[in-house]
Protein backbone atom coordinates (compact mmCIF):
# COMPACT_ATOMS: atom_id res chain seq x y z
CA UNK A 1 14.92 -33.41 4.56
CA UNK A 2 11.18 -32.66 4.38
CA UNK A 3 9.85 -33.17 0.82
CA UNK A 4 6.45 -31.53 -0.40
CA UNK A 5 4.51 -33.19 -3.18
CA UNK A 6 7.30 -35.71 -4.44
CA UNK A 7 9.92 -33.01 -4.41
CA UNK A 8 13.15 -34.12 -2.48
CA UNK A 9 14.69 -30.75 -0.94
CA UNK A 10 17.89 -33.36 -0.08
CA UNK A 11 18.63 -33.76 -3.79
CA UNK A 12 18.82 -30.00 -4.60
CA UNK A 13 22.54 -28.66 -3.93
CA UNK A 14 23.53 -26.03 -0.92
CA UNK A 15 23.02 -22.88 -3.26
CA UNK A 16 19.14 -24.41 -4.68
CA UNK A 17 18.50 -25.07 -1.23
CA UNK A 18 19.64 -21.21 -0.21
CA UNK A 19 17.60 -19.78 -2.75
CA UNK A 20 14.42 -21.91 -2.58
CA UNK A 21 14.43 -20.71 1.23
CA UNK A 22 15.04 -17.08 0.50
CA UNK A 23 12.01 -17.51 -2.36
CA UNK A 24 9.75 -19.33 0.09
CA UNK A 25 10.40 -16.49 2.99
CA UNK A 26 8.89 -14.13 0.49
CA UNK A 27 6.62 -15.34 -1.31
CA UNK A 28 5.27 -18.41 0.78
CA UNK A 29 4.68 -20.28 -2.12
CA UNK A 30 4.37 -24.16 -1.40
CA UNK A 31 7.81 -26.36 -2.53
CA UNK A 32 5.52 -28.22 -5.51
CA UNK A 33 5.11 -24.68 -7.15
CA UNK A 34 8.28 -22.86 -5.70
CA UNK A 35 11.22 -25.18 -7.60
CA UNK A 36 9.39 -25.41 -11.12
CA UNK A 37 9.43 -21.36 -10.82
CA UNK A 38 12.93 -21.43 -9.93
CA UNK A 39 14.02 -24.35 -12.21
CA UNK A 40 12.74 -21.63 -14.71
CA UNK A 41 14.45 -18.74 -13.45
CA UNK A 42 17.90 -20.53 -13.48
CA UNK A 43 17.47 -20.55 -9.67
CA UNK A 44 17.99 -16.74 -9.54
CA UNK A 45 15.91 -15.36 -6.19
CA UNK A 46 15.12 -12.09 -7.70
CA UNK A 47 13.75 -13.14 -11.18
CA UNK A 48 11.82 -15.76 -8.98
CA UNK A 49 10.27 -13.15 -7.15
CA UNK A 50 9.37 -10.99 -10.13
CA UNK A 51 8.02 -13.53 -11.75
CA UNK A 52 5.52 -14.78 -8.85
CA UNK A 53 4.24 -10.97 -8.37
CA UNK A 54 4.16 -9.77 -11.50
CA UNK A 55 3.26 -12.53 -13.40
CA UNK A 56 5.41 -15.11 -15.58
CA UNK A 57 5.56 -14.59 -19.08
CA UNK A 58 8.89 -14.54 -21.49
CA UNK A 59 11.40 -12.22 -20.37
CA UNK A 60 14.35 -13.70 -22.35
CA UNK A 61 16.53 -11.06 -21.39
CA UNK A 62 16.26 -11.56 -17.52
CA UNK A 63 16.72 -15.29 -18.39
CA UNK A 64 19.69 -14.86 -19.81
CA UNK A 65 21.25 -12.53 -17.85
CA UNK A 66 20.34 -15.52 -15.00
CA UNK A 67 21.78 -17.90 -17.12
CA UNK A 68 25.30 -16.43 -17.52
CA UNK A 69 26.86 -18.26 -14.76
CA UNK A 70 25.60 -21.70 -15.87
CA UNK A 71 26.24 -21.25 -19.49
CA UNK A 72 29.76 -20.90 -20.59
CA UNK A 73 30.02 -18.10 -23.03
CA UNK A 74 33.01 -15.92 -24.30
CA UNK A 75 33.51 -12.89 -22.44
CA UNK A 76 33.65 -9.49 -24.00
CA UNK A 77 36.46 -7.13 -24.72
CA UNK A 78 37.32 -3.74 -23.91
CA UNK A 79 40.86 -3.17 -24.55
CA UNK A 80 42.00 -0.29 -26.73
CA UNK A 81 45.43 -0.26 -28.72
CA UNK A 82 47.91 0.60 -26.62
CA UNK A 83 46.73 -2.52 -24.03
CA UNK A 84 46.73 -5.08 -27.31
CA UNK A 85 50.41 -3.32 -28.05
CA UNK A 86 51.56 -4.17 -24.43
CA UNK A 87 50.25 -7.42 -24.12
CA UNK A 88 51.50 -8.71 -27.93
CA UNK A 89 54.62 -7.16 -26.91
CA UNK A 90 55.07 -9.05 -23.43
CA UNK A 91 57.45 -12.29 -23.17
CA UNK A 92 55.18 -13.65 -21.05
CA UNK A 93 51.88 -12.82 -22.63
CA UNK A 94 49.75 -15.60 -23.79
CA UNK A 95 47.18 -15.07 -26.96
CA UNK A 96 44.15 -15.48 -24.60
CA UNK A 97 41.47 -12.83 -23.94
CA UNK A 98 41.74 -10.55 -21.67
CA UNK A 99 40.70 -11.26 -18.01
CA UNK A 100 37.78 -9.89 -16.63
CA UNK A 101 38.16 -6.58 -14.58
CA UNK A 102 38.75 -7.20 -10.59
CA UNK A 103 35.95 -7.26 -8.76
CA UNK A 104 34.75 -4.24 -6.36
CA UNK A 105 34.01 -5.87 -2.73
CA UNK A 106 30.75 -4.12 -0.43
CA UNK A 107 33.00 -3.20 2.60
CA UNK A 108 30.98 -3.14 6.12
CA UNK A 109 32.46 -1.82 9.08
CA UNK A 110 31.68 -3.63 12.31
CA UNK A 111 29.92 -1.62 14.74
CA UNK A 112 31.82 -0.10 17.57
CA UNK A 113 30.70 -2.09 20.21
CA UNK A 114 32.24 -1.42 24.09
CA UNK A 115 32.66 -4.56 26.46
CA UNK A 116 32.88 -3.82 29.82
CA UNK A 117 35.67 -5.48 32.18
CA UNK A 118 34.48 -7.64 34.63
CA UNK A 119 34.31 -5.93 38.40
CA UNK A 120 37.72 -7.75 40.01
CA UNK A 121 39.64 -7.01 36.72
CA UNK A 122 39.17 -3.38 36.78
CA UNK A 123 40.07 -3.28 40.29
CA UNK A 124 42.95 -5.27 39.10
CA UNK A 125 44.17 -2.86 36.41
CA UNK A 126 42.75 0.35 37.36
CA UNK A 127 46.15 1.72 38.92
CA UNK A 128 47.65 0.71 35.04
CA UNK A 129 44.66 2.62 33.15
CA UNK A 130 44.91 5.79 34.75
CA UNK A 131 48.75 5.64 34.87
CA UNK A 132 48.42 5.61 31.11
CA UNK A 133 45.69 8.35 30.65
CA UNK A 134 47.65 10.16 32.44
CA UNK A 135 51.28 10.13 30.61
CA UNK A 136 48.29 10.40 27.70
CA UNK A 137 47.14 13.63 28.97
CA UNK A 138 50.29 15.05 29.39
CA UNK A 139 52.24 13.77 25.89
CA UNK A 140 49.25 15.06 24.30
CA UNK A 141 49.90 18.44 26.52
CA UNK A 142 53.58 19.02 25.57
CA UNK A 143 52.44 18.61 21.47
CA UNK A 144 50.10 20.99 21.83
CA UNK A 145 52.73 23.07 22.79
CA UNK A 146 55.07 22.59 20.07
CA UNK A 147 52.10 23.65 17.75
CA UNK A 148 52.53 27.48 18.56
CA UNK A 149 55.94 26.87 17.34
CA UNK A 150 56.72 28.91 13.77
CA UNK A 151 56.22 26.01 11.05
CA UNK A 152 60.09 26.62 9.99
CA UNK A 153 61.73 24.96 12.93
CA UNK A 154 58.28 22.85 14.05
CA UNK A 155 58.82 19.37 13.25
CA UNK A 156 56.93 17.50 10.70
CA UNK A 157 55.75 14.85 12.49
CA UNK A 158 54.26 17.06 15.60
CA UNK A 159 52.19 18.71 12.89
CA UNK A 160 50.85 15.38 11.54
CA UNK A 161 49.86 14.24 15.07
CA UNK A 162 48.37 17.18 16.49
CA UNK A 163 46.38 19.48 13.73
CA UNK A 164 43.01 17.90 12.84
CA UNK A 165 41.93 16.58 10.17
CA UNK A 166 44.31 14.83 8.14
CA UNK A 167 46.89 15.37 10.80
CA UNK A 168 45.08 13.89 13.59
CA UNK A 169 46.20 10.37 15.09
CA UNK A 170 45.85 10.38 18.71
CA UNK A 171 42.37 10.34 20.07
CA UNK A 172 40.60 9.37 16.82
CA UNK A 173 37.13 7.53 17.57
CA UNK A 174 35.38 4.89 15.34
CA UNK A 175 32.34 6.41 14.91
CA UNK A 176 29.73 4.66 12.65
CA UNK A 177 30.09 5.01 8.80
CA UNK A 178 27.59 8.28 8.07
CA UNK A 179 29.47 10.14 10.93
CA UNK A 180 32.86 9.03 9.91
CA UNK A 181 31.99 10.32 6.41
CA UNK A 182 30.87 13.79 7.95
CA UNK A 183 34.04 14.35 9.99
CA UNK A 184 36.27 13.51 6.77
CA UNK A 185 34.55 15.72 4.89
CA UNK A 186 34.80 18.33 7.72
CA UNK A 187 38.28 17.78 8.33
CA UNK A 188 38.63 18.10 4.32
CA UNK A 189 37.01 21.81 3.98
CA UNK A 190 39.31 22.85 7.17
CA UNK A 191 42.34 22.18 5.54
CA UNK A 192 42.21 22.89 1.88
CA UNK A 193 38.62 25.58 2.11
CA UNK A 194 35.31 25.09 1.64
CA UNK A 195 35.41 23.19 -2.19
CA UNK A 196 33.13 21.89 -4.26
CA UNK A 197 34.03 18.35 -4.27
CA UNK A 198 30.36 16.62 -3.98
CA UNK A 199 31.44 13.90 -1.00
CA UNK A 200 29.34 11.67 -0.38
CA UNK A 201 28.06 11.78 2.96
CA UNK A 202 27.76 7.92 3.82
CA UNK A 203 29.19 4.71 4.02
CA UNK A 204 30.74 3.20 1.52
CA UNK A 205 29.01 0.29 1.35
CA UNK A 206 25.86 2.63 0.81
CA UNK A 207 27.99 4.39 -1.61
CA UNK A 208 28.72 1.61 -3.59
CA UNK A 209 25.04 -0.13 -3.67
CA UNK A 210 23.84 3.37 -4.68
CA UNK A 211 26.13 3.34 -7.75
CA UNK A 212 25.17 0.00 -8.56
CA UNK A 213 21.24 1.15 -8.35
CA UNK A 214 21.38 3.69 -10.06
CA UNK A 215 24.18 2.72 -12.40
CA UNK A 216 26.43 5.64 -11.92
CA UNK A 217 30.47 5.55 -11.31
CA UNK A 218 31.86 5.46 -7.86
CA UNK A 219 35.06 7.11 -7.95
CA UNK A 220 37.20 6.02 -4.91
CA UNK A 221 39.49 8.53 -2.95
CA UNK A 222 41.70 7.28 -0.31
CA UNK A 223 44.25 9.54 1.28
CA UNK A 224 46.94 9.20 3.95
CA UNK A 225 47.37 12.45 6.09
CA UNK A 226 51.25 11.21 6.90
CA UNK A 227 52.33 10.18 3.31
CA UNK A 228 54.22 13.62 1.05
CA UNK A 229 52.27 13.90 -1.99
CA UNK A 230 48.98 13.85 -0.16
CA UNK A 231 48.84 17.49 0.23
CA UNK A 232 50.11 18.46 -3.07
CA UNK A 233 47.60 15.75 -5.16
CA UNK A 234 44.82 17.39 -3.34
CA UNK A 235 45.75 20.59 -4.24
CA UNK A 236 47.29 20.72 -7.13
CA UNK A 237 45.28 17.60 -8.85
CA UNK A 238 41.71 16.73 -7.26
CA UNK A 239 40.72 20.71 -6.30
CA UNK A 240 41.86 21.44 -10.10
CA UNK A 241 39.41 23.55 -11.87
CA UNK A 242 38.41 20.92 -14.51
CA UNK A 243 38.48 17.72 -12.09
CA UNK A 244 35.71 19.65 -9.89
CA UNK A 245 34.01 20.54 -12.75
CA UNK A 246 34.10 17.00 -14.27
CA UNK A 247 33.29 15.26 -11.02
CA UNK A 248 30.52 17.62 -10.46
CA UNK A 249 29.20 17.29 -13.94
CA UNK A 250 26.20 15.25 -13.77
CA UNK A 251 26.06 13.82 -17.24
CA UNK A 252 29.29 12.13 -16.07
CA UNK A 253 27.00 10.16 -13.31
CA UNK A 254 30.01 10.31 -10.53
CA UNK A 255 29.59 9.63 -6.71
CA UNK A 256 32.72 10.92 -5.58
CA UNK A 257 33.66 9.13 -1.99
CA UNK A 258 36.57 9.68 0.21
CA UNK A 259 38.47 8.23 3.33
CA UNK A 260 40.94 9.01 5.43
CA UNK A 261 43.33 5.49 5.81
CA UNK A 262 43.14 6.79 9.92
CA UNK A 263 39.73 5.74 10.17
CA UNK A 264 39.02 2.01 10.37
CA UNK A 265 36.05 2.18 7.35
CA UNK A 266 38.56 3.84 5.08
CA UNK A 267 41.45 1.05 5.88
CA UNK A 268 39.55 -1.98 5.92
CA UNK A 269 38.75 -0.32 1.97
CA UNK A 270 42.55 -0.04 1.54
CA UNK A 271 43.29 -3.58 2.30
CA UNK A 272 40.12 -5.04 0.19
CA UNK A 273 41.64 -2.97 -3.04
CA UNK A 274 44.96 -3.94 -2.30
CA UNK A 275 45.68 -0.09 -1.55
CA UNK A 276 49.78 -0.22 -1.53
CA UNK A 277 50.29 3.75 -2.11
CA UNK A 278 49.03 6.63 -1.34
CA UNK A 279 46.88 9.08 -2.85
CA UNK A 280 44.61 5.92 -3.94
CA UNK A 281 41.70 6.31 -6.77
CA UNK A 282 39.75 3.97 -7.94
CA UNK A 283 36.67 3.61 -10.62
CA UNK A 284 34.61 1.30 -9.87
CA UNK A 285 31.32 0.78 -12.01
CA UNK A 286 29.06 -2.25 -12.85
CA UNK A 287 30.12 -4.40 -15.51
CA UNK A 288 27.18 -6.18 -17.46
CA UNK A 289 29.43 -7.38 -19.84
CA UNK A 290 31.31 -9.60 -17.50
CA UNK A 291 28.65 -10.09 -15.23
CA UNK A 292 25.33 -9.06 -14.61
CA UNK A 293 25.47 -8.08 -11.40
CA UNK A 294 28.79 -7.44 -10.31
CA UNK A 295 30.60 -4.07 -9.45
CA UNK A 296 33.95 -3.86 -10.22
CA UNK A 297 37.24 -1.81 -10.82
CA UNK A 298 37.10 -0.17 -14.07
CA UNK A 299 40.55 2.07 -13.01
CA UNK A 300 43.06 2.24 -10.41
CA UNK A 301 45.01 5.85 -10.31
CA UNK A 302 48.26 4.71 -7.48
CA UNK A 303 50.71 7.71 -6.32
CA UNK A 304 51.11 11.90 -7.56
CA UNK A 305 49.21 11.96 -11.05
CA UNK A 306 48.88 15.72 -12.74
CA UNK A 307 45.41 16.90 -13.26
CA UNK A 308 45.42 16.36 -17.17
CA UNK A 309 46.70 12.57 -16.80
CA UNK A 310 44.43 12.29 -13.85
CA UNK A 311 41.30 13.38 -15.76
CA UNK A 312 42.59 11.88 -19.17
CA UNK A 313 42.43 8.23 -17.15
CA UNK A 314 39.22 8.63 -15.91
CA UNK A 315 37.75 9.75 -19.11
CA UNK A 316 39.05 7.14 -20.91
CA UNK A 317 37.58 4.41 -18.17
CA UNK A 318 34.44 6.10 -18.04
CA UNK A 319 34.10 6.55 -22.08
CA UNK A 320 34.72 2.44 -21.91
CA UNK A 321 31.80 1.83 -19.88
CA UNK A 322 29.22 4.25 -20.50
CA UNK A 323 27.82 2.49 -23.52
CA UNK A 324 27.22 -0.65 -21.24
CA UNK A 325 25.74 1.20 -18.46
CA UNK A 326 23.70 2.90 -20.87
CA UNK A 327 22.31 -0.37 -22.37
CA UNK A 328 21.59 -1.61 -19.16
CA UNK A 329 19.81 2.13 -18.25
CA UNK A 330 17.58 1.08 -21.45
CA UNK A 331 16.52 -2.32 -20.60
CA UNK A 332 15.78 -1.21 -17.10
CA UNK A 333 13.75 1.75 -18.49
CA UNK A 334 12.20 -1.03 -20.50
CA UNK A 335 11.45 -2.98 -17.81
CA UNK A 336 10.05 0.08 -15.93
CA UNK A 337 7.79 1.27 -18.73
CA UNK A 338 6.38 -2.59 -19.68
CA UNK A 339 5.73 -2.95 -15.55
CA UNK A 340 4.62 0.56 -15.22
CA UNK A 341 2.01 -0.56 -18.58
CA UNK A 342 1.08 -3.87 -16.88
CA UNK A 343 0.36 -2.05 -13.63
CA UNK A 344 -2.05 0.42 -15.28
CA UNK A 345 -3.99 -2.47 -17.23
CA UNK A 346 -4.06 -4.55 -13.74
CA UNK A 347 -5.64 -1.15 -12.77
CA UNK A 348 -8.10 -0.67 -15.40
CA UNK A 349 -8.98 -4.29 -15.46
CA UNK A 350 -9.47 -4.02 -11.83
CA UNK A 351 -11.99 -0.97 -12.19
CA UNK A 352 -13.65 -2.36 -14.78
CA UNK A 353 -14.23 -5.27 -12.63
CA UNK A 354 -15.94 -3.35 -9.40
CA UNK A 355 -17.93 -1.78 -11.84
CA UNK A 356 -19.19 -5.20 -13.19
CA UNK A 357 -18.99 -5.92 -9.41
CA UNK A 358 -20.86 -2.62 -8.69
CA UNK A 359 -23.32 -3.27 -11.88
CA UNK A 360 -24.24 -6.87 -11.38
CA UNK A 361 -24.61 -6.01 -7.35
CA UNK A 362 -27.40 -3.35 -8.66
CA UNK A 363 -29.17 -5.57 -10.67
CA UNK A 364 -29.29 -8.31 -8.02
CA UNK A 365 -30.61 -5.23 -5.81
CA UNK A 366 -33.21 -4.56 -8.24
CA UNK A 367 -34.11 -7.90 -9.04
CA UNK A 368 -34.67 -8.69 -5.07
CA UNK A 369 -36.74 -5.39 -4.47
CA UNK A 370 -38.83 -6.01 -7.73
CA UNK A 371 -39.75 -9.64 -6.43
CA UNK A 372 -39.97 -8.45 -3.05
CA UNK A 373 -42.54 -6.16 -4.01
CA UNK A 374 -44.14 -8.37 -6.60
CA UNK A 375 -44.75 -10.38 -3.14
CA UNK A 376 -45.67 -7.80 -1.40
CA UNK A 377 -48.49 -6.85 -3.38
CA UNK A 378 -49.54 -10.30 -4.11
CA UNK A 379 -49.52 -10.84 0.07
CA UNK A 380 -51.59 -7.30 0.21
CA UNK A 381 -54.11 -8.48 -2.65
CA UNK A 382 -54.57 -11.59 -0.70
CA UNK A 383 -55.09 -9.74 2.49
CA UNK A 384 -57.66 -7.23 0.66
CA UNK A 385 -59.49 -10.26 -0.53
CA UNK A 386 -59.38 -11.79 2.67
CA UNK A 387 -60.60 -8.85 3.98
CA UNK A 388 -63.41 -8.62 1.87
CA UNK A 389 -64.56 -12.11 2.23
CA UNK A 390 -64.49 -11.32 6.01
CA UNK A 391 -66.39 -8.60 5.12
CA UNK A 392 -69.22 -9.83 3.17
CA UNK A 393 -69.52 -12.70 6.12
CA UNK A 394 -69.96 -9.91 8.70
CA UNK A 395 -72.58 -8.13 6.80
CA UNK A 396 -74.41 -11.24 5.92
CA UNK A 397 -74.37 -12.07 9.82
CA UNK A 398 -74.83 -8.76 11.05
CA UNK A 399 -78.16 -8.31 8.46
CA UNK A 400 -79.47 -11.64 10.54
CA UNK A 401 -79.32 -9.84 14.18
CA UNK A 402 -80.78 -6.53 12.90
CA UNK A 403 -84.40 -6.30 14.64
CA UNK A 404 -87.77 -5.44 12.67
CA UNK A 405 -89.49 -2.74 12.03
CA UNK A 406 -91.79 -1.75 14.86
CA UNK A 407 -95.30 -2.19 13.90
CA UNK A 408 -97.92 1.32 13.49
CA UNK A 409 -99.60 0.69 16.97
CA UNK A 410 -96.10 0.96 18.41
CA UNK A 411 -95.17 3.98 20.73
CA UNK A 412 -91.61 5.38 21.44
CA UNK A 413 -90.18 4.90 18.10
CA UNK A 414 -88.11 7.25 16.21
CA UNK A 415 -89.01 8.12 12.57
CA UNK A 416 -86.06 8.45 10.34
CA UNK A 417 -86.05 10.06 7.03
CA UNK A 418 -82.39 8.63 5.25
CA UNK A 419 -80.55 9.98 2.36
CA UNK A 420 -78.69 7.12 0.70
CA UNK A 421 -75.06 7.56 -1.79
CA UNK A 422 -75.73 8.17 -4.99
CA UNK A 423 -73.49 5.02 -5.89
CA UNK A 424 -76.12 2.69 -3.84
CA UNK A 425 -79.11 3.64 -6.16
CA UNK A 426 -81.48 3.33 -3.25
CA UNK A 427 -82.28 7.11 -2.86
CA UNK A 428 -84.76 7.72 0.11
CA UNK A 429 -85.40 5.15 3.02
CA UNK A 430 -87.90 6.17 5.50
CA UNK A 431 -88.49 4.02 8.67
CA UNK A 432 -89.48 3.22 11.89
CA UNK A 433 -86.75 2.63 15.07
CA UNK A 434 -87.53 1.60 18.67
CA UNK A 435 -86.07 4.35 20.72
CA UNK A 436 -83.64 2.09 22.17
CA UNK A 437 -82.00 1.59 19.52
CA UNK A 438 -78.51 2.34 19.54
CA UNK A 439 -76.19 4.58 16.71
CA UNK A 440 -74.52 1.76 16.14
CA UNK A 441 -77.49 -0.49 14.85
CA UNK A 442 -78.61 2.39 12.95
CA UNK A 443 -74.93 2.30 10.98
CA UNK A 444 -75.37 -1.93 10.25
CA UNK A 445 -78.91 -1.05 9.00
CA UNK A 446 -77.46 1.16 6.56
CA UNK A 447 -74.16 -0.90 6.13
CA UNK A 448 -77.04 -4.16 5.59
CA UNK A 449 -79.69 -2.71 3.88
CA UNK A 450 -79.37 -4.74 0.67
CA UNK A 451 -79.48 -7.75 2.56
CA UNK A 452 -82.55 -7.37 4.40
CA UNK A 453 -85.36 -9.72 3.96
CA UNK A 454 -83.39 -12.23 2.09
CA UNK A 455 -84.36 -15.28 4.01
CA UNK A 456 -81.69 -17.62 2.52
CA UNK A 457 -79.31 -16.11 5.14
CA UNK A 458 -81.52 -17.37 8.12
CA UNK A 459 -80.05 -21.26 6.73
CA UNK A 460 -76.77 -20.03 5.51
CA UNK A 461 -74.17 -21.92 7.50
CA UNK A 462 -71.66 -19.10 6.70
CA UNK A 463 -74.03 -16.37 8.59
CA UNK A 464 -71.65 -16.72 11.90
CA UNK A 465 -69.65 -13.88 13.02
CA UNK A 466 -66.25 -14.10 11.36
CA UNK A 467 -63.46 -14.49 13.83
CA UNK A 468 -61.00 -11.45 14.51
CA UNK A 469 -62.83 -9.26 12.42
CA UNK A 470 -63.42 -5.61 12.89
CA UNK A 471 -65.67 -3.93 11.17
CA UNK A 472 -64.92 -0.36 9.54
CA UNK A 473 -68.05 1.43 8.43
CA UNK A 474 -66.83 3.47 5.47
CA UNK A 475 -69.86 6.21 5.57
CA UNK A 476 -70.84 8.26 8.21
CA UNK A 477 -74.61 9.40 9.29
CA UNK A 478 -75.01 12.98 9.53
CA UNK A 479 -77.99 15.95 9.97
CA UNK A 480 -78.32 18.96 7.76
CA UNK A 481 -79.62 21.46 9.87
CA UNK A 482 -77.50 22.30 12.04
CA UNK A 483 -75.35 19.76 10.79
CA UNK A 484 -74.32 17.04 13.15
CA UNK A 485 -72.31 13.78 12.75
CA UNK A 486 -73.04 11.06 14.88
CA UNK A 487 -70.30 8.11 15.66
CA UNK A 488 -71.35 4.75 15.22
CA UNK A 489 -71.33 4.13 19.22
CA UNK A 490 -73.12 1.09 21.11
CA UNK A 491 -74.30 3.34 24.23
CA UNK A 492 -75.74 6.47 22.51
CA UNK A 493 -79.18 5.57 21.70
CA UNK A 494 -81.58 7.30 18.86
CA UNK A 495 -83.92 8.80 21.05
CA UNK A 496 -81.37 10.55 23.03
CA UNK A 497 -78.94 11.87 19.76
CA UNK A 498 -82.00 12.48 17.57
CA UNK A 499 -85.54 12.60 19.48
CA UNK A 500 -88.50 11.57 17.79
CA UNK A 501 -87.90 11.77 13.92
CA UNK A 502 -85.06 13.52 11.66
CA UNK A 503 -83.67 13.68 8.58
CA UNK A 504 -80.38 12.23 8.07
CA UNK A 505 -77.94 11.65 5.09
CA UNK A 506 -75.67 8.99 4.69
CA UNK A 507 -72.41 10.33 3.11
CA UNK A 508 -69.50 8.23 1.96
CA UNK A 509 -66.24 8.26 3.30
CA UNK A 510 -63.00 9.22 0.94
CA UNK A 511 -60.16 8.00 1.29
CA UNK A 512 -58.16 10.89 1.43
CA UNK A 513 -60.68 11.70 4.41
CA UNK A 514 -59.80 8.88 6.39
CA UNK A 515 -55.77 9.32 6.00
């Protein structure tokens, strides 16, 4: 056997071994964590399971309600006086507790299944099978036609095998155990009316694991359409005014479930309870006391009971139990409300988490856009310095290649009268231009003017032209009358935009002008 972390699965008994592979198929938990958890859980699957999803923390009662097949303990007694009477009063009675109640089996019908008969034997015995659905067809002919006879002189038995319902034998089909419930409860209202008995419309075994979920009583009918006193129990007994009324009382908790013996659900249930006469009841309602997860018979009612003794039974069976069933109701509402409270604190830990999540995510956010544009800046301050450095090379280099001003003698000049910013301080500059000279020379004269004449520049080694630089000239040149602004362009000359003098002004550019 495969061990996992020092744990031998070979030294762990058939039953350990069963549950630690029912625990593992849920849960996947690896074998080093699995047994511990069960070890702790007295090797009980479902506490196992609780544990590993919701969490493991003490739960004594669980435990010991695990526990009460390992650990011998005395088991309780519900006997009233007449029972301690009978059994003191017994020859053969020993002074030892009472024995626990019998225990309720979960019947399951098989499903109806058809086999098919292989091709040569149905040759073989296809002159047998019609020979008998025919004498079939033609017995079942002949009772059909005693039935119109007057009930005085019709015999008993034709009526038992012919009317349907509780009289119907021949024919009957195993049908699955919800359908088999709906045609006995059918059959039921056509006999004795349309009552109020609350049937349930299921299987038993569904019947019986919904009393045990919801820890109600199951109260057991079985009835035999060919025994006497089946007609006059229903009648007279279980369609009484205060049965129904009791049954369909719900502070009682009752889930009322019948059979007919004909149908094979309903007799496989007569043979588990050891069903010997007929009209059959039987309580059957999960003992805690005895154990904590069994169902078993609280009452058996056996042959023609009156209505009073009938109800007086189950009373008494029921009034024995309740207080059990309603401890257990308690701790499961317990149980309910403490996972119901852990739930809701796993929730509002959980949102309180995402928004710690959703918080801490923000702030992370914030803190990378804030250094992001920290960086950005800083990368945009050195461009702008950059920039300016480029700048103040171009100017220095472009002031070098700017030509003199033509001498007095000289003819075909242009005679410029310029208006300086305000912010420069320079005021007025008038001067001389060859005529050739182009708009854009005028615009470095005025973007160099401080820097003309200084001779250091001539030697500066730094006087080159920067490399991918463009220069932006953040003024324009302009006339006042009529006003005219002309582009800093390398083919337009002065003497063809202006003629032989003007008077220009240099204004400065804003930046909301150049956006």
């Amino acid at each position: 056997m495969a061990s996992d972390a020092g744990i031998d699965v070979a030294q762990l008994s058939a039953e350990q071994q069963s549950a630690l592979e029912q625990y593992t198929q849920v849960t996947a938990q690896e074998l080093k964590d699995a047994v511990p958890l069960l070890e702790r859980s007295q090797w009980n699957v479902q506490i196992a399971i609780a544990k590993f999803f919701d969490g493991e923390g003490p739960d004594p009662v669980a435990e010991a309600m695990a526990a009460q097949d390992h650990i011998p303990q005395q088991p309780a007694r519900h006997e009233n006086l007449q029972e301690s009477l009978m059994a003191s009063s017994s020859p053969f009675s020993r002074p030892t507790p009472r024995s626990r109640p019998d225990p309720a089996p979960r019947i399951v019908p098989p499903s109806s299944t058809t086999h098919r008969m292989p091709f040569l034997l149905a040759i073989l015995f296809a002159p047998f099978s019609y020979g008998y659905r025919a004498v079939s067809t033609l017995f079942r002919s002949f009772m059909y036609i005693f039935m119109f006879l007057p009930p005085s002189i019709r015999p008993r038995q034709i009526t038992t095998t012919m009317t349907s319902g509780f009289r119907g034998t021949a024919g009957r089909r195993m049908l699955m155990p919800r359908d088999t419930a709906s045609r006995f409860k059918r059959e039921f209202e056509e006999e004795y009316g349309n009552t109020s008995l609350p049937f349930y419309e299921g299987g038993f075994a569904q019947a019986l694991d919904l009393a045990k979920k919801d820890l109600k009583f199951l109260l057991l009918v079985l009835m035999s359409p060919e025994h006497d006193d089946t007609e006059s129990f229903t009648r007279d007994t279980l369609l009484s005014p205060e049965v129904v009324s009791f049954i369909n009382d719900p502070a009682n908790n009752i889930i009322l479930w019948g059979g007919n013996v004909l149908d094979s659900e309903a007799y496989q249930v007569a043979a588990e309870y050891n069903c010997t006469k007929y009209p059959f009841s039987c309580l059957i309602c999960l003992t805690p006391k005895e154990g904590s997860t069994r169902m078993s018979i609280a009452k058996r009612l056996v042959g023609p009971l009156s209505s009073s003794t009938y109800l007086a039974e189950i009373q008494t069976a029921i009034n024995k139990y309740s207080p059990d069933l309603a401890g257990v109701r308690a701790e499961r509402t317990a149980q309910e409300v403490s996972r119901s409270l852990r739930t809701e604190q796993d929730s509002a830990y959980e949102r309180s988490l995402a928004k710690d999540r959703e918080r801490a995510r923000k702030k992370k956010e914030a803190e990378a856009e804030a250094a992001a544009a920290e960086k950005r800046a800083q990368q945009e301050a050195e461009a702008a310095e950059q920039r300016a450095q480029q700048k103040e090379q171009w100017r220095q280099w472009r002031a070098t290649s700017i030509p003199a001003e033509p001498e007095a003698s000289a003819k075909d000049v242009v005679r410029l009268a310029l208006k300086m910013p305000e912010s420069s301080g320079t005021g007025r500059i008038v001067r001389k231009f060859a005529n050739e000279t182009t708009m854009e020379e005028l615009y470095a004269f005025v973007e160099c003017y401080d820097l003309l004449g200084d001779e250091s520049l001539v030697t500066n080694e730094k006087t080159s032209e920067p490399e991918g630089y463009t220069h932006d000239y953040k003024f324009r040149i302009a006339s006042l009358m009529p006003r005219k602004v002309y582009q800093p362009e390398k083919t337009a000359t002065l003497g063809e935009e202006i003629g032989k003098s003007g008077n220009l002004i240099v204004e400065a550019v804003s930046t909301e002008e150049e956006e």
